[in-house]
Protein backbone atom coordinates (compact mmCIF):
# COMPACT_ATOMS: atom_id res chain seq x y z
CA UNK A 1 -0.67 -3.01 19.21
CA UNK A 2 1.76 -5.80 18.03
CA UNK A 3 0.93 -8.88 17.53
CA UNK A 4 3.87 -11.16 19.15
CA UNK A 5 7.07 -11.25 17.25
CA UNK A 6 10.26 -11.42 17.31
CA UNK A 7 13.10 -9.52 15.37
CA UNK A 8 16.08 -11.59 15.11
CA UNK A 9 18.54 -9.78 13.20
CA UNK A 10 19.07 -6.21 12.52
CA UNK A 11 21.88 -4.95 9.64
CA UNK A 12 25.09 -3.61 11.29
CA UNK A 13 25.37 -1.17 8.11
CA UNK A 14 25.53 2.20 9.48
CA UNK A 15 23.57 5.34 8.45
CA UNK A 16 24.51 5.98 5.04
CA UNK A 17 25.79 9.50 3.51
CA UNK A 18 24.04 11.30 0.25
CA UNK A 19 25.49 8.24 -2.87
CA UNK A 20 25.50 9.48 -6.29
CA UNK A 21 26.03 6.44 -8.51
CA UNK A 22 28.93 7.32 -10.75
CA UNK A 23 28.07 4.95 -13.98
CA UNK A 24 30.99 2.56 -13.08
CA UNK A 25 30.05 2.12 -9.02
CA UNK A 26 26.27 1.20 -10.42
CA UNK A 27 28.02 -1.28 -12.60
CA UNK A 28 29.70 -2.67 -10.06
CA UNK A 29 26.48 -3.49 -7.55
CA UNK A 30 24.46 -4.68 -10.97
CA UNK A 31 27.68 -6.98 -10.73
CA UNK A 32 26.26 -8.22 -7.24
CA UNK A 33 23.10 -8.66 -8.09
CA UNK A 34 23.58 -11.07 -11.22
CA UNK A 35 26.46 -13.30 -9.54
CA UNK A 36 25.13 -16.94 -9.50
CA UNK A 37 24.73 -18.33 -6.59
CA UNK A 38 25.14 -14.65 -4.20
CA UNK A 39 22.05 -14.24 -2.12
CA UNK A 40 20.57 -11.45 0.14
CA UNK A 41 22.73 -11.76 3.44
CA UNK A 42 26.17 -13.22 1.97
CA UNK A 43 25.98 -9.87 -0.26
CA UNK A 44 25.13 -7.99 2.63
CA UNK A 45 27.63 -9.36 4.46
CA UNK A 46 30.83 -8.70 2.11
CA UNK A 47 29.29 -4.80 1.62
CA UNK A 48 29.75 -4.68 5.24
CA UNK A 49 33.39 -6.16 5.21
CA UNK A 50 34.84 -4.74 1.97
CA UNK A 51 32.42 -1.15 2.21
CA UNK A 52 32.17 -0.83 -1.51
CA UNK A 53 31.40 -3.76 -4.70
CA UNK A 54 34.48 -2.32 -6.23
CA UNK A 55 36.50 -3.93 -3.21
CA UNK A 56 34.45 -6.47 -3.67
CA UNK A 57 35.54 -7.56 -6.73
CA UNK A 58 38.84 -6.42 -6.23
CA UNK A 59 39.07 -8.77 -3.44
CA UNK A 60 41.06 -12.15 -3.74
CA UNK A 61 40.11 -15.64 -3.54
CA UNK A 62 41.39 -16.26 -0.49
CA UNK A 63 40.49 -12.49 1.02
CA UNK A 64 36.95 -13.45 -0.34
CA UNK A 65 36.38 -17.20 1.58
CA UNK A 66 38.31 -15.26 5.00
CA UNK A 67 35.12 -13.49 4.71
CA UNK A 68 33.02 -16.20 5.33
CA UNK A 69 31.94 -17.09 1.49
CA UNK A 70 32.25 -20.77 -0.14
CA UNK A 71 35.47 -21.37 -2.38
CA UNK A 72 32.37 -21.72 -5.19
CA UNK A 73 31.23 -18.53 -4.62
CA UNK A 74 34.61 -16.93 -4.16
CA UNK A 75 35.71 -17.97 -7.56
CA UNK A 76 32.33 -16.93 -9.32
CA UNK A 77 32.87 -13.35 -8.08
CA UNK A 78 36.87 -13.80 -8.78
CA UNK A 79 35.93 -14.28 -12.60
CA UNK A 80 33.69 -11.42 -13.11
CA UNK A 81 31.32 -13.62 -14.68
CA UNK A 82 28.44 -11.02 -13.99
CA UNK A 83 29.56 -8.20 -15.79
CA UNK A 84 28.10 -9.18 -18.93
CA UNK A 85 24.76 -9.13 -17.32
CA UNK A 86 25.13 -6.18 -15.51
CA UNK A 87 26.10 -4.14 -18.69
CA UNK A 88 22.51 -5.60 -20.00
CA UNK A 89 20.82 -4.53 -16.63
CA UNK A 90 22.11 -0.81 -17.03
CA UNK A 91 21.06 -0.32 -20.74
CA UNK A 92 17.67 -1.75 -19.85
CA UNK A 93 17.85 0.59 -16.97
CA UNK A 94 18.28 3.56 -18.80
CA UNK A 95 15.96 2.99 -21.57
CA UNK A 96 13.16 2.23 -18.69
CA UNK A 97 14.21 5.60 -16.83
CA UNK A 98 14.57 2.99 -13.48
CA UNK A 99 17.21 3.83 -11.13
CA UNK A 100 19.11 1.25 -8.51
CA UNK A 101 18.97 2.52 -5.11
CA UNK A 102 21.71 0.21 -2.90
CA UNK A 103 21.75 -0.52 0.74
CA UNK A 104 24.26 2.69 1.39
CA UNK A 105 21.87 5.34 -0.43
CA UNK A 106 20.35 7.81 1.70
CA UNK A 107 17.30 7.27 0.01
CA UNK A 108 16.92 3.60 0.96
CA UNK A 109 14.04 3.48 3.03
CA UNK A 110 15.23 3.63 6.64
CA UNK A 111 12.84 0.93 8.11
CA UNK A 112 13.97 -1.73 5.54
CA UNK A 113 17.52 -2.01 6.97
CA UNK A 114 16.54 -3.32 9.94
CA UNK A 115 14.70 -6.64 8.83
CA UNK A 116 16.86 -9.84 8.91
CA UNK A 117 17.46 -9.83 5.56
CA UNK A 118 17.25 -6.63 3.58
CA UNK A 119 17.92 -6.43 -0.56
CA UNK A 120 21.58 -4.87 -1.11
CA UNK A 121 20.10 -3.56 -3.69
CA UNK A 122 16.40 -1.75 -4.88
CA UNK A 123 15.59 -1.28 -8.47
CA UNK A 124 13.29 1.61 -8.68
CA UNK A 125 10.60 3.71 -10.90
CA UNK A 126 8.91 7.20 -10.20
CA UNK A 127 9.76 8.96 -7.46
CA UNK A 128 12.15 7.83 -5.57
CA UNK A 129 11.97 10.52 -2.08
CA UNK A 130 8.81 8.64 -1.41
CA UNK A 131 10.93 5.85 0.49
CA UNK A 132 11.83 8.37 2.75
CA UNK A 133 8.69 9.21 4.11
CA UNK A 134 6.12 7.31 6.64
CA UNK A 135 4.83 4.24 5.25
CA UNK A 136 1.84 2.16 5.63
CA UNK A 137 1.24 -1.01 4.26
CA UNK A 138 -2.26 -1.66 2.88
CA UNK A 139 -2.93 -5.15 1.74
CA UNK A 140 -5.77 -7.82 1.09
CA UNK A 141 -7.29 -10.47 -0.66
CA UNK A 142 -7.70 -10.48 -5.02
CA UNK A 143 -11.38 -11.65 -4.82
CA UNK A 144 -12.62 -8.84 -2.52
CA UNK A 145 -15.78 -7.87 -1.47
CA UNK A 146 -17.66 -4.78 -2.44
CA UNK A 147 -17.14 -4.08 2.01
CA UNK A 148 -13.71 -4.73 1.32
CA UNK A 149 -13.21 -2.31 -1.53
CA UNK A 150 -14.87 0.06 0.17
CA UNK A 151 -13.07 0.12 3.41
CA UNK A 152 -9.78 -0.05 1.41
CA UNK A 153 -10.80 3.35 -0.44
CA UNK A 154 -11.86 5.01 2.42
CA UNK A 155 -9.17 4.40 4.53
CA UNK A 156 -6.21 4.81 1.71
CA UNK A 157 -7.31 8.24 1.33
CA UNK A 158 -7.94 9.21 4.74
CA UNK A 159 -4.13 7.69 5.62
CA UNK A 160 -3.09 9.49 2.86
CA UNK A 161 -4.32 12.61 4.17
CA UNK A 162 -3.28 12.23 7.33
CA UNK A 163 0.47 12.28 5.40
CA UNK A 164 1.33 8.49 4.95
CA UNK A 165 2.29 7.14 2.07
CA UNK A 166 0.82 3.79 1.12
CA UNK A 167 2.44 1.01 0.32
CA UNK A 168 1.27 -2.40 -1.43
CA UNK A 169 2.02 -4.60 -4.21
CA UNK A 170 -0.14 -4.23 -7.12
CA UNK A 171 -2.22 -7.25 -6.69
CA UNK A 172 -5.87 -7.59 -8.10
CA UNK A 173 -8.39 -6.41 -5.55
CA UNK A 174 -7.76 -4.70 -2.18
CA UNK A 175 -4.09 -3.70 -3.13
CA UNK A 176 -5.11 -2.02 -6.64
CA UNK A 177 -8.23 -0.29 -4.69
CA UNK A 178 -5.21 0.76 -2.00
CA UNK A 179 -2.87 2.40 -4.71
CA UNK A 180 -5.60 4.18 -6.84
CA UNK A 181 -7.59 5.62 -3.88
CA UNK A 182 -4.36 7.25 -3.24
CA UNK A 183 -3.56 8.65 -6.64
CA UNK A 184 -6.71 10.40 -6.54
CA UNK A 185 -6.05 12.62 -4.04
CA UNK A 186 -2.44 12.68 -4.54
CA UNK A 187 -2.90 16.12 -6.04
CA UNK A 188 -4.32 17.65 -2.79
CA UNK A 189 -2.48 15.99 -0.69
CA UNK A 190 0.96 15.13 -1.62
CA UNK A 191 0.97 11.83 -0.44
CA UNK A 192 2.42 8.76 -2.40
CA UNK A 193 1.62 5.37 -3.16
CA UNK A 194 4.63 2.80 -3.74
CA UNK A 195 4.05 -0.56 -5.62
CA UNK A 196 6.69 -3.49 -4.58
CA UNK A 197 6.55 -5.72 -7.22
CA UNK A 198 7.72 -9.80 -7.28
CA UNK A 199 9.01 -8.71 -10.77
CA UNK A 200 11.28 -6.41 -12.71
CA UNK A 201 9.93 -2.79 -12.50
CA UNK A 202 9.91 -2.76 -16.06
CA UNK A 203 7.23 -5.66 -16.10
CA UNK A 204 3.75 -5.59 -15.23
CA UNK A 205 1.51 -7.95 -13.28
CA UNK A 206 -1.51 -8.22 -13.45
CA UNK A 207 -1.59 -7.28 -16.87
CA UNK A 208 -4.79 -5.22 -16.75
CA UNK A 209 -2.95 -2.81 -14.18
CA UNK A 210 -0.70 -1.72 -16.71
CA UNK A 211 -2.14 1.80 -16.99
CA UNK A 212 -1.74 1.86 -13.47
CA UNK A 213 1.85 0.82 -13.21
CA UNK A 214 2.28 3.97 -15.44
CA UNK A 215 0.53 6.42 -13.30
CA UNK A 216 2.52 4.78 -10.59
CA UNK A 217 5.34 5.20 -12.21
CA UNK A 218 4.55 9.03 -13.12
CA UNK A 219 3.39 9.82 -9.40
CA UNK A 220 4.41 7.46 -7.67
CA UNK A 221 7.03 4.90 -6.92
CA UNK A 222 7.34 1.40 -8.12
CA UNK A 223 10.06 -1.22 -6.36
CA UNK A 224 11.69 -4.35 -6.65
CA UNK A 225 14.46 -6.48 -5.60
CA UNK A 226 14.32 -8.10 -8.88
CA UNK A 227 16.22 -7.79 -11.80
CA UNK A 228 15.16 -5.52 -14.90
CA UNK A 229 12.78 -8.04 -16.92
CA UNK A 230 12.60 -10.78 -13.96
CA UNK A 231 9.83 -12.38 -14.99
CA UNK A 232 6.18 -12.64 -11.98
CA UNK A 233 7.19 -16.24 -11.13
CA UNK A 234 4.88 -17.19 -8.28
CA UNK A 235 7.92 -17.74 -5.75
CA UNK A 236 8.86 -14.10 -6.03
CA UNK A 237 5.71 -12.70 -4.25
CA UNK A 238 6.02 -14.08 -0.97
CA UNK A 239 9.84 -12.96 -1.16
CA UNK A 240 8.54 -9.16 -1.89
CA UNK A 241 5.98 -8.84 0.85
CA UNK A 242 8.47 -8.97 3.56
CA UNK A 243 9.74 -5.79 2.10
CA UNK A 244 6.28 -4.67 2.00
CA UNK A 245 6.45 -5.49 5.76
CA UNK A 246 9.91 -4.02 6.34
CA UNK A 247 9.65 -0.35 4.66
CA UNK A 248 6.37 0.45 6.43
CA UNK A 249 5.35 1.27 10.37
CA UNK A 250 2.81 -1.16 9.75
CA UNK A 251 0.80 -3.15 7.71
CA UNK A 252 -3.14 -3.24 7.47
CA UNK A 253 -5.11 -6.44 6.28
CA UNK A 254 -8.50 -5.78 4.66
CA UNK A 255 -9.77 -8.52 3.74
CA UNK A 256 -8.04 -11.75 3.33
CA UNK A 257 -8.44 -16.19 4.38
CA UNK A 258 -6.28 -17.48 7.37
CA UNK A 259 -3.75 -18.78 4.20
CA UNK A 260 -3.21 -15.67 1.91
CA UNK A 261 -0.52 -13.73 0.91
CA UNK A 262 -1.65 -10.68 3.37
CA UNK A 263 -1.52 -13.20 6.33
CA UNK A 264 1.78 -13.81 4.93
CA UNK A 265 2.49 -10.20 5.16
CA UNK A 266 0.82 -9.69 8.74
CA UNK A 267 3.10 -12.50 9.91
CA UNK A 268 6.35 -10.71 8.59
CA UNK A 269 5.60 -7.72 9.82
CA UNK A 270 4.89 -9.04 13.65
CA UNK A 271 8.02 -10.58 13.06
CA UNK A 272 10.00 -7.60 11.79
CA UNK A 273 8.20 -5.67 15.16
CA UNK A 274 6.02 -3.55 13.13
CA UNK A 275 2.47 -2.52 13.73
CA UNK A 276 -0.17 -4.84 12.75
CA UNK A 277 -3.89 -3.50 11.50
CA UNK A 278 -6.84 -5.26 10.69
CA UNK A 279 -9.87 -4.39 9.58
CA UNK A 280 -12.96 -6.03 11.09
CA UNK A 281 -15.63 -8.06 8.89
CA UNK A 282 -18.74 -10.51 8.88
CA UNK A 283 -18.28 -13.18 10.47
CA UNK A 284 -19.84 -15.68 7.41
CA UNK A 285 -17.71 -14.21 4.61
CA UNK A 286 -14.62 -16.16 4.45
CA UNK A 287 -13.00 -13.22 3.27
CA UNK A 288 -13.22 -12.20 7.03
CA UNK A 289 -11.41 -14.80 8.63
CA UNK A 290 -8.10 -13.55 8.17
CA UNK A 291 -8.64 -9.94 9.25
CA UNK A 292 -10.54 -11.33 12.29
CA UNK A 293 -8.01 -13.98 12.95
CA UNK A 294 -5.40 -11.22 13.63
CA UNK A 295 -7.40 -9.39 15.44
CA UNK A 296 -8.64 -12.13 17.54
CA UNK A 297 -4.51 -12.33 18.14
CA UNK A 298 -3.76 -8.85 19.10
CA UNK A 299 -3.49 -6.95 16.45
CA UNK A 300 -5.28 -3.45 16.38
CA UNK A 301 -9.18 -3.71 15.25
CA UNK A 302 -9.39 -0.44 12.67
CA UNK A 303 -12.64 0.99 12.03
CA UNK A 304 -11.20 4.91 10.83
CA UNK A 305 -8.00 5.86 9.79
CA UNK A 306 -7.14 7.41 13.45
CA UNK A 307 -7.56 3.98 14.60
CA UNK A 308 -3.89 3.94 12.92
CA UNK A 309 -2.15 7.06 13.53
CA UNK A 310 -3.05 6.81 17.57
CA UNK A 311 -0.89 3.58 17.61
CA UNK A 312 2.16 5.29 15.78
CA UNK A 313 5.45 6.36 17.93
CA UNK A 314 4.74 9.75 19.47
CA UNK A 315 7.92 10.94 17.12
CA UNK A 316 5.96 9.91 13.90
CA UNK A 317 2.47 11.42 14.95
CA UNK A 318 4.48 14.86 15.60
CA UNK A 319 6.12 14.48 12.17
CA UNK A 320 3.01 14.01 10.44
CA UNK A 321 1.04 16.69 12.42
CA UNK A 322 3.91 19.10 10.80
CA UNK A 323 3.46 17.98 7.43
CA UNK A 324 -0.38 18.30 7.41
CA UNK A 325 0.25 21.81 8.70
CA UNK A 326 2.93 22.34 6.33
CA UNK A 327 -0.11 21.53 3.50
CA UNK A 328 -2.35 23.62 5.13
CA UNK A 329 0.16 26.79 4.78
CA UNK A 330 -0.40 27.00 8.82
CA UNK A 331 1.60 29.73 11.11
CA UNK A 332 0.83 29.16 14.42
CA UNK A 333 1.56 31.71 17.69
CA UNK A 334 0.43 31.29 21.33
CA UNK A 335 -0.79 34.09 23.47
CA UNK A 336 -1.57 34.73 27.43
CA UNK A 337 -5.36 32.98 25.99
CA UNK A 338 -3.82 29.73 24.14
CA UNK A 339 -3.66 29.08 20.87
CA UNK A 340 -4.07 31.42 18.28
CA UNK A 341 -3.47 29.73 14.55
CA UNK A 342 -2.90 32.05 11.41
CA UNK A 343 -4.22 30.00 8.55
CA UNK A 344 -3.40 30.50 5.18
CA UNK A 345 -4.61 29.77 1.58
CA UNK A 346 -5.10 25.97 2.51
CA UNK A 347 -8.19 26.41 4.78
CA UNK A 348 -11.50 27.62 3.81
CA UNK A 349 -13.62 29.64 5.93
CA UNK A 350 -15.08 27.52 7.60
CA UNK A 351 -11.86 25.85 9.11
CA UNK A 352 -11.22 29.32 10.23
CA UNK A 353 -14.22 29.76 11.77
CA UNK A 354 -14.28 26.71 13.42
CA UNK A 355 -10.54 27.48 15.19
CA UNK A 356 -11.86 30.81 16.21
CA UNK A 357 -14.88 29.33 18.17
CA UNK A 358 -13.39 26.42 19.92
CA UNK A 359 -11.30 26.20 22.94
CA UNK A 360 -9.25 24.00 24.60
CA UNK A 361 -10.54 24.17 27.81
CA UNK A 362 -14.15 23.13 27.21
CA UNK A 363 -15.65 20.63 24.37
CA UNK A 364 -17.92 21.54 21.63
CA UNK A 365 -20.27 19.02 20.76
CA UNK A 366 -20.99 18.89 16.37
CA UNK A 367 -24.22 19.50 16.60
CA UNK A 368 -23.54 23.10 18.24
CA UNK A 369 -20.82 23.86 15.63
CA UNK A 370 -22.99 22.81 13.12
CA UNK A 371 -25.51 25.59 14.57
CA UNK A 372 -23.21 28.07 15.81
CA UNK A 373 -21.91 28.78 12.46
CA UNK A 374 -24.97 30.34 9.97
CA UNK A 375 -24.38 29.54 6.03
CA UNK A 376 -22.02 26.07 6.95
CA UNK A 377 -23.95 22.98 5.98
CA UNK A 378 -23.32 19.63 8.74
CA UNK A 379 -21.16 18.07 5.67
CA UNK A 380 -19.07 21.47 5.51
CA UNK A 381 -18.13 21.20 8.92
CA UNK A 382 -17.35 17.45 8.94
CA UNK A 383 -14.70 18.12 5.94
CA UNK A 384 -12.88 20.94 8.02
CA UNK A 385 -12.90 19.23 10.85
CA UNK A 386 -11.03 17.03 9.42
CA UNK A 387 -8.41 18.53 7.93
CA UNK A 388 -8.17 20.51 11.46
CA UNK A 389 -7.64 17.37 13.05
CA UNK A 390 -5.35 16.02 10.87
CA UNK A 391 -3.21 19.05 11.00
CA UNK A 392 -3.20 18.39 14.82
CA UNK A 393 -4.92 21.65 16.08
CA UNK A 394 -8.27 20.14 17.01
CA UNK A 395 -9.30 16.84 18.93
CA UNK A 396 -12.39 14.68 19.16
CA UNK A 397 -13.75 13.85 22.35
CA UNK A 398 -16.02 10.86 22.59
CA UNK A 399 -19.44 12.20 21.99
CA UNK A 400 -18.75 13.76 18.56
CA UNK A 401 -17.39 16.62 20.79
CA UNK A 402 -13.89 18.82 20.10
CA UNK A 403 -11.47 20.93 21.47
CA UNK A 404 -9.10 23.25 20.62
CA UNK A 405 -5.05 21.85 20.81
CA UNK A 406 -2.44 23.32 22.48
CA UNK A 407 0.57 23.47 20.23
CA UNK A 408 3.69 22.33 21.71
């Protein structure tokens, strides 16, 4: 469910084609970046007029202010004042191993074009496919509560599995619980975790995360708008979250008060018409109130991580239904008697046995499973149901009951 919102604005810059920077093009949008006095939408704007920064600055004066920018402005990008900087961006680029990933790039994440006012340009660390996939936003308070670490763990790695990649921004608390709980089951899952920082990629806040910026970095993906070596000046991280808010289907609040930074986010994202989560909490902790708030306002009370995925466009479920089957090294075939499923080296006995006894014409209840099958224990089952479901082949009924699903 969305919580009411409005998109106002959505970029007129049209799918992109495969870009591979040649070293003088990514001089040229560093260029953009560091011109005084150029922000988000007036650099979107000329991109869209002149199709490339090289036009840009080949562009006249006059061409320049018939395009809607001051005579100021026009003469600071006349000058090529910013090239100095921009040579100092790319050698601090390549000595970080960061990339810059502009608006055009295929591998600019899809969603983030269609805010009001997305970055021309994304500085970038790790792997850089994972803006490509299905994003969730995770976020929440720094002063958590042992609940809220809890849920955030639980429900990171259960998204994850399910084939989302998590999103957050590297804060103390709920967002560092977010990102870790992914990279340990990374491995077994293949799902990523992406960091947006309010700094340059090649800084690190909070310090004490700094060996997890690097495993980030290593296996995941870190992000910014900002400049290599932009200082974490406070003004910066209410300017990242709405990209937070932009790259992902939705965003889920942990914990967090009626003020913070992941109301901020919640806010942006019912504006940007994404999906807005929120994970219930006691009523006396004011670390509730935000969560509650939101859900008190429409937003979609989570208690498991299907709570999420039911809520997703029917497209999206399908595509991550394929990857977890994908994982699973599935081959499915129908017959005159439904659905018969091939599994391969990704599901354990059990899972196999399970598929072979259900049906998906009448419901199983656990506690049968858990009997039906000699040598499984209860917590056996559980963990291959699971997987089952989140592959898409099985469903639970109310009553801790399942059926068999009809592939379509």
């Amino acid at each position: 469910m969305r919580i009411r919102g409005r998109l106002d604005h959505k970029s007129s810059v049209t799918a992109p084609a495969p870009v591979f920077l040649t070293r003088e093009t990514e001089l040229h949008w560093l260029a953009l970046r560091m011109t005084p006095g150029l922000g988000t939408r007036t650099a979107v704007q000329l991109i869209e007029t002149f199709k490339t920064p090289e036009a840009v600055f080949r562009a006249s004066r006059s061409e320049l202010e018939a395009a809607g920018v001051s005579s100021g402005l026009a003469q600071s990008i006349a000058s090529g004042c910013a090239f100095d900087d921009a040579v100092t961006q790319q050698q601090k680029l390549a000595e970080t191993g960061a990339v810059v990933v502009p608006l055009t790039d295929s591998r600019y994440p899809p969603r983030l074009k269609e805010i009001f006012d997305p970055p021309p340009l994304l500085f970038a660390r790790g792997r850089a496919e994972f803006m490509g996939e299905l994003v969730l936003g995770i976020v929440g308070t720094r002063r958590p509560t042992p609940y809220g670490i809890a849920a955030a763990v639980r429900l990171a790695k259960d998204l994850a599995r399910a084939g989302l990649a998590i999103v957050s921004g590297m804060a103390r608390g709920i967002d560092t619980a977010a990102h870790r709980a992914v990279l340990e089951v990374g491995l077994e899952t293949g799902a990523g975790t992406i960091a947006v920082f309010g700094c340059g990629v090649d800084e690190v806040y909070p310090a004490e995360n700094r060996k997890l910026a690097e495993q980030i970095a290593r296996d995941g993906l870190i992000v910014s708008e900002f400049p290599m070596s932009t200082p974490p000046y406070p003004q910066n991280f209410p300017i990242r979250n709405r990209i937070i808010a932009g790259m992902s289907v939705g965003v889920l609040v942990v914990e967090g008060g009626e003020y913070s930074g992941s109301a901020i986010t919640a806010k942006l994202a019912a504006e940007q018409n994404r999906e807005v989560f929120a994970v219930p909490g006691n009523i006396t902790s004011k670390m509730s109130w935000g969560p509650n708030l939101l859900i008190k306002q429409g937003a979609k009370l989570v208690q498991e991580w299907n709570d999420v995925v039911v809520e997703l466009k029917a497209e999206d479920r399908r595509r991550l239904a394929e990857r977890c089957r994908n994982r699973l090294n599935l081959k499915d075939s129908e017959s005159n008697n439904g659905l018969q499923a091939s599994l391969g080296f990704g599901v354990d006995a059990t899972g196999r046995a399970i598929l072979n006894y259900l049906k998906p014409d009448g419901a199983v209840t656990l506690d049968h499973l858990v009997e039906t099958l000699p040598g499984t224990s209860p917590s056996e089952v559980i963990a291959a149901l699971f997987e089952l479901e989140l592959a898409g082949l099985v469903r639970q009924l109310p009553g801790k009951s399942f059926i068999k699903v009809w592939v379509d």
